[in-house]
Structures are given as C-alpha cells and as structure tokens.
N, C-alpha and C. Protein backbone atom coordinates (compact mmCIF):
# COMPACT_ATOMS: atom_id res chain seq x y z
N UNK A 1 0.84 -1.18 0.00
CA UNK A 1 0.00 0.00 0.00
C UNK A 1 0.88 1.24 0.00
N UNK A 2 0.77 2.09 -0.90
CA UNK A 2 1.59 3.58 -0.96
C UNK A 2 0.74 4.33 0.20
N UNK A 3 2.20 5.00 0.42
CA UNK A 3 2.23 5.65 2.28
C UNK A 3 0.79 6.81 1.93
N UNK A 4 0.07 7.17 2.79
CA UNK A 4 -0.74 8.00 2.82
C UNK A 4 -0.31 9.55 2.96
N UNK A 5 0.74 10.21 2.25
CA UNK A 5 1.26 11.15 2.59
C UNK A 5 -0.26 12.71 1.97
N UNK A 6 0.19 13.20 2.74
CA UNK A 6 -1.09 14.53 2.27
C UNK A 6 -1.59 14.89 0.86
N UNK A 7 -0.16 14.79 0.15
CA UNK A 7 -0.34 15.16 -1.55
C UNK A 7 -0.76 13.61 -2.00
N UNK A 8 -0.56 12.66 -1.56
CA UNK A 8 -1.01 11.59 -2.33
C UNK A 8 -2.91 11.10 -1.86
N UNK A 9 -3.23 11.78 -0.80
CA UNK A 9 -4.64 11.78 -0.33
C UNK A 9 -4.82 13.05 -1.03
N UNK A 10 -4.55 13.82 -0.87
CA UNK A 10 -5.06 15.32 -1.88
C UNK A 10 -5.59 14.58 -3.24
N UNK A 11 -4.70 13.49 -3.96
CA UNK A 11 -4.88 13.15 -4.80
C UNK A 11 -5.79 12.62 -5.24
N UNK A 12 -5.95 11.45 -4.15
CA UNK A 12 -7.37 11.02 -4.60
C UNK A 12 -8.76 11.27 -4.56
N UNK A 13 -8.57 12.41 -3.28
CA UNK A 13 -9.83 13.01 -3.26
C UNK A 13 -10.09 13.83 -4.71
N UNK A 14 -9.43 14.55 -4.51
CA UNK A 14 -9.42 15.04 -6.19
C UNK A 14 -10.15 14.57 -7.49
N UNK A 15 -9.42 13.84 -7.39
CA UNK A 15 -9.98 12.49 -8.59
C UNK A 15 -11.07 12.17 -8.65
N UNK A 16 -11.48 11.70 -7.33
CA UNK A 16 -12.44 10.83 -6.88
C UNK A 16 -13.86 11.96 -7.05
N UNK A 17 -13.75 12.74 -6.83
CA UNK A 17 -14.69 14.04 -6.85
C UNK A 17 -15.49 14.39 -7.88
N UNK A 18 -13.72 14.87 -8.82
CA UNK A 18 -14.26 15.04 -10.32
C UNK A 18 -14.74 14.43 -10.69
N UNK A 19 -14.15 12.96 -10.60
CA UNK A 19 -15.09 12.21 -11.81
C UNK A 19 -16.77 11.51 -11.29
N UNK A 20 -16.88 12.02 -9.73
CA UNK A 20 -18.20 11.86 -9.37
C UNK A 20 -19.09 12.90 -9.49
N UNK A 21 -18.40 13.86 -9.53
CA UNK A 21 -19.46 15.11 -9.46
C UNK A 21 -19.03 16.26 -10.43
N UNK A 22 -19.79 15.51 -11.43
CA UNK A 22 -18.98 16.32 -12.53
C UNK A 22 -19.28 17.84 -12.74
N UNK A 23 -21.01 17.97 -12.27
CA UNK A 23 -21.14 19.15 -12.33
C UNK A 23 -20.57 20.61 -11.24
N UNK A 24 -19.42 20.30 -10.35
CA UNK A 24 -19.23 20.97 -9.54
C UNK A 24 -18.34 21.39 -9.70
N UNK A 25 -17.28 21.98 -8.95
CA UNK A 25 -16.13 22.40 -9.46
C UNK A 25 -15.35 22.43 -8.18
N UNK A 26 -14.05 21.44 -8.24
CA UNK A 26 -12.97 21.52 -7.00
C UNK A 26 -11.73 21.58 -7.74
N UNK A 27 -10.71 22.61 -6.64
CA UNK A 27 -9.86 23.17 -7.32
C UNK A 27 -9.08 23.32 -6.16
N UNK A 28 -7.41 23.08 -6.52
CA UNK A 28 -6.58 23.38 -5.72
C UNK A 28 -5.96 24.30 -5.17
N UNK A 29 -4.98 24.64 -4.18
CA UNK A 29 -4.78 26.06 -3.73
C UNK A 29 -3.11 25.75 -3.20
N UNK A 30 -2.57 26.61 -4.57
CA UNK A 30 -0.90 25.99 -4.53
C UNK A 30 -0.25 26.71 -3.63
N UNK A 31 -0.45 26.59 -2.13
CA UNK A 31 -0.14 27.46 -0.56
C UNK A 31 1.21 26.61 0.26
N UNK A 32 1.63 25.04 -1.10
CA UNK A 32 2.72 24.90 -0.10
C UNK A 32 4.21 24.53 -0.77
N UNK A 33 5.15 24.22 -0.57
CA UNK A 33 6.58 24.38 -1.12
C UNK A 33 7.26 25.72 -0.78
N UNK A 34 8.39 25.31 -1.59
CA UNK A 34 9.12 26.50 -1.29
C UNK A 34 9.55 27.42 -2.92
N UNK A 35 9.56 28.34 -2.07
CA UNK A 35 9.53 29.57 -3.11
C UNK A 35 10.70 30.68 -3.38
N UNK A 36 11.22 31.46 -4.06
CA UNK A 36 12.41 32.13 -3.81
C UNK A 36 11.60 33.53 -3.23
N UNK A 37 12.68 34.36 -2.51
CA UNK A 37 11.98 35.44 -1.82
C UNK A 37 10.90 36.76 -2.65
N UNK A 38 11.38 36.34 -4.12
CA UNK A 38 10.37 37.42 -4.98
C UNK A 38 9.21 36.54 -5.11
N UNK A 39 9.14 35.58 -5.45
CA UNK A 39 8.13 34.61 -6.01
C UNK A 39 6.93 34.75 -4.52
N UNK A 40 7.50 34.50 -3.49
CA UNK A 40 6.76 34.62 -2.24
C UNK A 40 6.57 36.19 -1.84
N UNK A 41 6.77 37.00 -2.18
CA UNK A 41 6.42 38.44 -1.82
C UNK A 41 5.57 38.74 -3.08
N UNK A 42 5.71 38.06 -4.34
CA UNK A 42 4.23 38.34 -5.27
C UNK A 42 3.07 37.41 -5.04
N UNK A 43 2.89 35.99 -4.95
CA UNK A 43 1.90 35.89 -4.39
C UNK A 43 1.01 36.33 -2.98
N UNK A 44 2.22 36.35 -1.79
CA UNK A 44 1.14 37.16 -0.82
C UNK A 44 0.79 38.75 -1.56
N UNK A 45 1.55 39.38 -2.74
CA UNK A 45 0.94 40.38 -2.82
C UNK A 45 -0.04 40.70 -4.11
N UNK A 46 -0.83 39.23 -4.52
CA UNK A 46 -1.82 38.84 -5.28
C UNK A 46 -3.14 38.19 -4.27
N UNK A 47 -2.92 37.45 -3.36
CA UNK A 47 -3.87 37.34 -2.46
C UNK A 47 -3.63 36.21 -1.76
N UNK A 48 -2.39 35.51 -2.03
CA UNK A 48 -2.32 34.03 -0.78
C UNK A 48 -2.30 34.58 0.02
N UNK A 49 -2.75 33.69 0.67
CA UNK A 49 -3.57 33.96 2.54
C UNK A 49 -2.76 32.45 3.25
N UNK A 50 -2.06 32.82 4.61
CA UNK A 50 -1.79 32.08 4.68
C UNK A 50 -3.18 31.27 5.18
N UNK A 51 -3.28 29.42 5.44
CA UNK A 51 -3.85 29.10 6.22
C UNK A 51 -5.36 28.63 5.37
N UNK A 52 -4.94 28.49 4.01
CA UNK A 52 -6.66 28.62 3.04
C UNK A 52 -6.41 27.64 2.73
N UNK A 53 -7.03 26.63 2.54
CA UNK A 53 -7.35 24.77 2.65
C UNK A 53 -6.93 24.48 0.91
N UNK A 54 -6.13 23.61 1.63
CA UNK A 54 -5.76 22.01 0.40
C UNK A 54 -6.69 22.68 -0.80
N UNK A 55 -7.82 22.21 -0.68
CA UNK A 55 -9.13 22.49 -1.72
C UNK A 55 -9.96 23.02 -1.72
N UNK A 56 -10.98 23.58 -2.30
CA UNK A 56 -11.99 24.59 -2.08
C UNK A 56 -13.30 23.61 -3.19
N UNK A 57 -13.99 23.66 -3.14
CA UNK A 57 -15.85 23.20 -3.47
C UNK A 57 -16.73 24.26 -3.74
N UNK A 58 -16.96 24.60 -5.07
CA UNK A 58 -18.40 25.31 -4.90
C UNK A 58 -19.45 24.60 -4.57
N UNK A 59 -20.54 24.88 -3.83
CA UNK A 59 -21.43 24.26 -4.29
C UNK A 59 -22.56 25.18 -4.38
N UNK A 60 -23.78 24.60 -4.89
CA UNK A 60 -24.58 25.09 -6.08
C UNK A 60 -25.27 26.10 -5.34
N UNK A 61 -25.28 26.22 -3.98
CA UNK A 61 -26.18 26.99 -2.79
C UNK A 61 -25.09 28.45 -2.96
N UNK A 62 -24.16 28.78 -3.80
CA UNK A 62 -23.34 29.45 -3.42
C UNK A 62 -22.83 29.70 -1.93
N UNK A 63 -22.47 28.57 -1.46
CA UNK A 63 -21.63 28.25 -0.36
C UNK A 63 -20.10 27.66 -0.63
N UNK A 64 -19.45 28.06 0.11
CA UNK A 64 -18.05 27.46 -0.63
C UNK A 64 -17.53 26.68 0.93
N UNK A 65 -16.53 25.18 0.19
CA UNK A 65 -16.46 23.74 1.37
C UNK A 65 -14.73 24.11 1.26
N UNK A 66 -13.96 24.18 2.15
CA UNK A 66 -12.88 24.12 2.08
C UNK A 66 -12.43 22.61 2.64
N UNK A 67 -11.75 22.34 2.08
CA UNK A 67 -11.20 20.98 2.63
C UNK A 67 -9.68 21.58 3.26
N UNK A 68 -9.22 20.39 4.03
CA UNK A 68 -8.02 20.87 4.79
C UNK A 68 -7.38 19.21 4.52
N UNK A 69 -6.16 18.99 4.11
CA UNK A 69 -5.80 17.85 4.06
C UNK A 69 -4.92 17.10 4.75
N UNK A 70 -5.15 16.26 5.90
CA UNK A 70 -3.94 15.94 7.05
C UNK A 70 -3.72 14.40 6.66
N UNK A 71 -2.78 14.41 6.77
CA UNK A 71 -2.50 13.16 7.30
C UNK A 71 -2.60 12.37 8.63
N UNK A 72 -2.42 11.22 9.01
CA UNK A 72 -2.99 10.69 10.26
C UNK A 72 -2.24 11.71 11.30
N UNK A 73 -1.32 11.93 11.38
CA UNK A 73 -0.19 12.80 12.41
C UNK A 73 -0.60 14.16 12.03
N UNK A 74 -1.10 15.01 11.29
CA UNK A 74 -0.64 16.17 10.69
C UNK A 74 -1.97 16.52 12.13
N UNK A 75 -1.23 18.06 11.85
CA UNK A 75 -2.26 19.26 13.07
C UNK A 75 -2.54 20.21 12.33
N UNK A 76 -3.61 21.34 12.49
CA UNK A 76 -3.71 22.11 11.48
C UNK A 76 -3.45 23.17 12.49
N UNK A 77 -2.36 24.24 11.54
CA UNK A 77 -2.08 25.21 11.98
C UNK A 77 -2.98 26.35 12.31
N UNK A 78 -1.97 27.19 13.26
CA UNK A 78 -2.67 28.21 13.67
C UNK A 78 -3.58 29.20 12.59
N UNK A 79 -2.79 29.42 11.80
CA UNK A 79 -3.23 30.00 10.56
C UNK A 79 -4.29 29.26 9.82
N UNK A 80 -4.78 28.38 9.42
CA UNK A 80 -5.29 27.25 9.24
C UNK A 80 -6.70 27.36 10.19
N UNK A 81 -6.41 27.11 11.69
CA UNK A 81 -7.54 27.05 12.66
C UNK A 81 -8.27 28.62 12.41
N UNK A 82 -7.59 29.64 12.27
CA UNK A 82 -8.26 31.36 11.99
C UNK A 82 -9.04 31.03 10.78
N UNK A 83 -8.87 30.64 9.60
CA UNK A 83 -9.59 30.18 8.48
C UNK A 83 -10.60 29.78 8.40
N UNK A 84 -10.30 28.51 9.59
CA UNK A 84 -11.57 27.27 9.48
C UNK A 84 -13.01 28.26 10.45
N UNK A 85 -12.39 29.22 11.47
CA UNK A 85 -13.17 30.30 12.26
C UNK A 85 -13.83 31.01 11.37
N UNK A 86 -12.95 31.40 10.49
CA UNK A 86 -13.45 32.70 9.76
C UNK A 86 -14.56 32.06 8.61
N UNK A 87 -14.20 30.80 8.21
CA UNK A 87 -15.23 30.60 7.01
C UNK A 87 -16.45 30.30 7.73
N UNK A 88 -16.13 29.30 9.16
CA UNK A 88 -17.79 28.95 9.31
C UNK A 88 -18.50 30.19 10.06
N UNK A 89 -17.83 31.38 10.54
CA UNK A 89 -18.84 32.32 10.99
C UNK A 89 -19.51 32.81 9.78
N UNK A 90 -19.24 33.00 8.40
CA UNK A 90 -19.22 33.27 7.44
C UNK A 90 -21.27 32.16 6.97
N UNK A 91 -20.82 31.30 7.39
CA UNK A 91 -21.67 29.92 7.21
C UNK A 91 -21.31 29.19 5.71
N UNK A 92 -19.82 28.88 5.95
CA UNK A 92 -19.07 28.33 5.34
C UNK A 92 -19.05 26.68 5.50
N UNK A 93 -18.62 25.89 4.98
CA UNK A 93 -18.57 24.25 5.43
C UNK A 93 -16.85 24.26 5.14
N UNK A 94 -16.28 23.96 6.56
CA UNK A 94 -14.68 23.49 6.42
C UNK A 94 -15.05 22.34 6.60
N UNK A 95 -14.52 21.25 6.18
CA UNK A 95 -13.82 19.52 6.50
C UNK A 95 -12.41 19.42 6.71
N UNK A 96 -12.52 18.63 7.64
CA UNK A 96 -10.65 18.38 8.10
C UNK A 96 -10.57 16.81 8.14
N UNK A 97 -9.91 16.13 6.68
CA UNK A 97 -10.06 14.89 6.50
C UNK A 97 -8.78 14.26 6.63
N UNK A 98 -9.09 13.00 6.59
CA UNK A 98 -7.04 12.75 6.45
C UNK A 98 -7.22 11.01 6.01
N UNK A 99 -8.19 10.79 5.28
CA UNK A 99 -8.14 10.16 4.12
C UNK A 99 -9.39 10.11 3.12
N UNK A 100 -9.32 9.35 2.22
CA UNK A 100 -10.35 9.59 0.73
C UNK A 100 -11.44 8.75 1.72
N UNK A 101 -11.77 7.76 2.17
CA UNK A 101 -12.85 7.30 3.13
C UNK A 101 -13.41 8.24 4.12
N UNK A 102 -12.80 8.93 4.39
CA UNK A 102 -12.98 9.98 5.71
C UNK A 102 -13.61 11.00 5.00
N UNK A 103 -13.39 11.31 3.47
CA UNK A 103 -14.18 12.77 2.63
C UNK A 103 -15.32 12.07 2.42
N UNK A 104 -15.38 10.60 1.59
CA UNK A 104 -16.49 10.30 1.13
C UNK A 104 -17.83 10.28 2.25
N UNK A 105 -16.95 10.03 3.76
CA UNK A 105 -17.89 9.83 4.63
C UNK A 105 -18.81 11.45 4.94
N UNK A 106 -17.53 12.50 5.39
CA UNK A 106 -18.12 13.76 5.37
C UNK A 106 -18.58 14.78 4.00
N UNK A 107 -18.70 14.47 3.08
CA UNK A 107 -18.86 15.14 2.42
C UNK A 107 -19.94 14.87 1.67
N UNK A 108 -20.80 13.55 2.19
CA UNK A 108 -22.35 13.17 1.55
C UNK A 108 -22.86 14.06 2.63
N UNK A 109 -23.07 14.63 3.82
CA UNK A 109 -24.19 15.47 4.27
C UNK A 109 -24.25 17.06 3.84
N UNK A 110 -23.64 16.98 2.81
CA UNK A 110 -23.69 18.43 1.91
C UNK A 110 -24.05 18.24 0.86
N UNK A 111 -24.37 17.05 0.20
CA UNK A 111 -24.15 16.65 -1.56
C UNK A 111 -25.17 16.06 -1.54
C-alpha cells in the first residue's frame, strides 16, 4: 500500500470528486513548497492567505467547502484554525479529513 502522505490523499480526493461530481467544481490552492523570496512576496501580494485549505468546493447553494488535508499525524495550523473560524462564521462548510474514506464519509451530508 503507498504511504498516505497529504499530496497523495489530496490526490485522490481530487480524482475521486471530479469524476463523481462532474457538475461541480474543486480546485486546488498551490499554498505549499518552497519559493524564492520574490516569487513569495508576489503571491502574498496577489492574495495568498496564509492558512486557506488544500481544496476549495463550490457548491450550487453558493456556499463554498474548504477541505483541509492531514495526514494521520498532521495538526492544522494556527493559521489554518483562523480560516476554518473565519469561514464557518461566514456559514461556510470546512472539512478536516485525512483520508479519501474519511471525505467520502463527510462530504455526503452536503451533496
């Protein structure tokens, strides 16, 4: 079994999404690696935020689902936890999954 690392569960949720729900639209949010010091002073000064989830979900209610993607060990950062605050006062839907069984499970009481 290939290790469950975050980008390889990112992955399949991904996948698994599109090709189930075709009419929706999930899309990634390229917030991690490393960057040289210009490259990282133009995206925060285009709009990365730190702390804005793995993936994002429209859905059709014009509500938007952020996903957050952990692995079994992973914690979600501080920056991260302000997000997950800020979207659901908003009446936002965050999920904090940390495998493709764990989305399919949370993500039918929205769909």
């Amino acid at each position: 079994m290939k290790k469950q690392t975050e980008a390889y569960i990112q992955n399949q949720i991904f996948i698994w999404f599109h090709n189930t729900y075709k009419d929706y639209i999930i899309h990634s949010v390229p917030n991690g690696g490393y960057r040289d010091t210009a490259e990282a002073v133009a995206m925060k000064n285009t709009g990365t935020v730190p702390g804005i989830s793995d993936l994002i979900i429209w859905l059709p209610n014009q509500r938007a689902m952020m996903i957050e993607v952990k692995d079994k060990k992973g914690k979600q950062s501080e920056a991260q936890i302000k997000i997950q605050n800020k979207l659901e006062k908003i009446d936002g839907i965050y999920l904090l999954v940390r495998s493709l069984e764990d989305f399919k499970e949370q993500i039918k009481n929205y769909l």
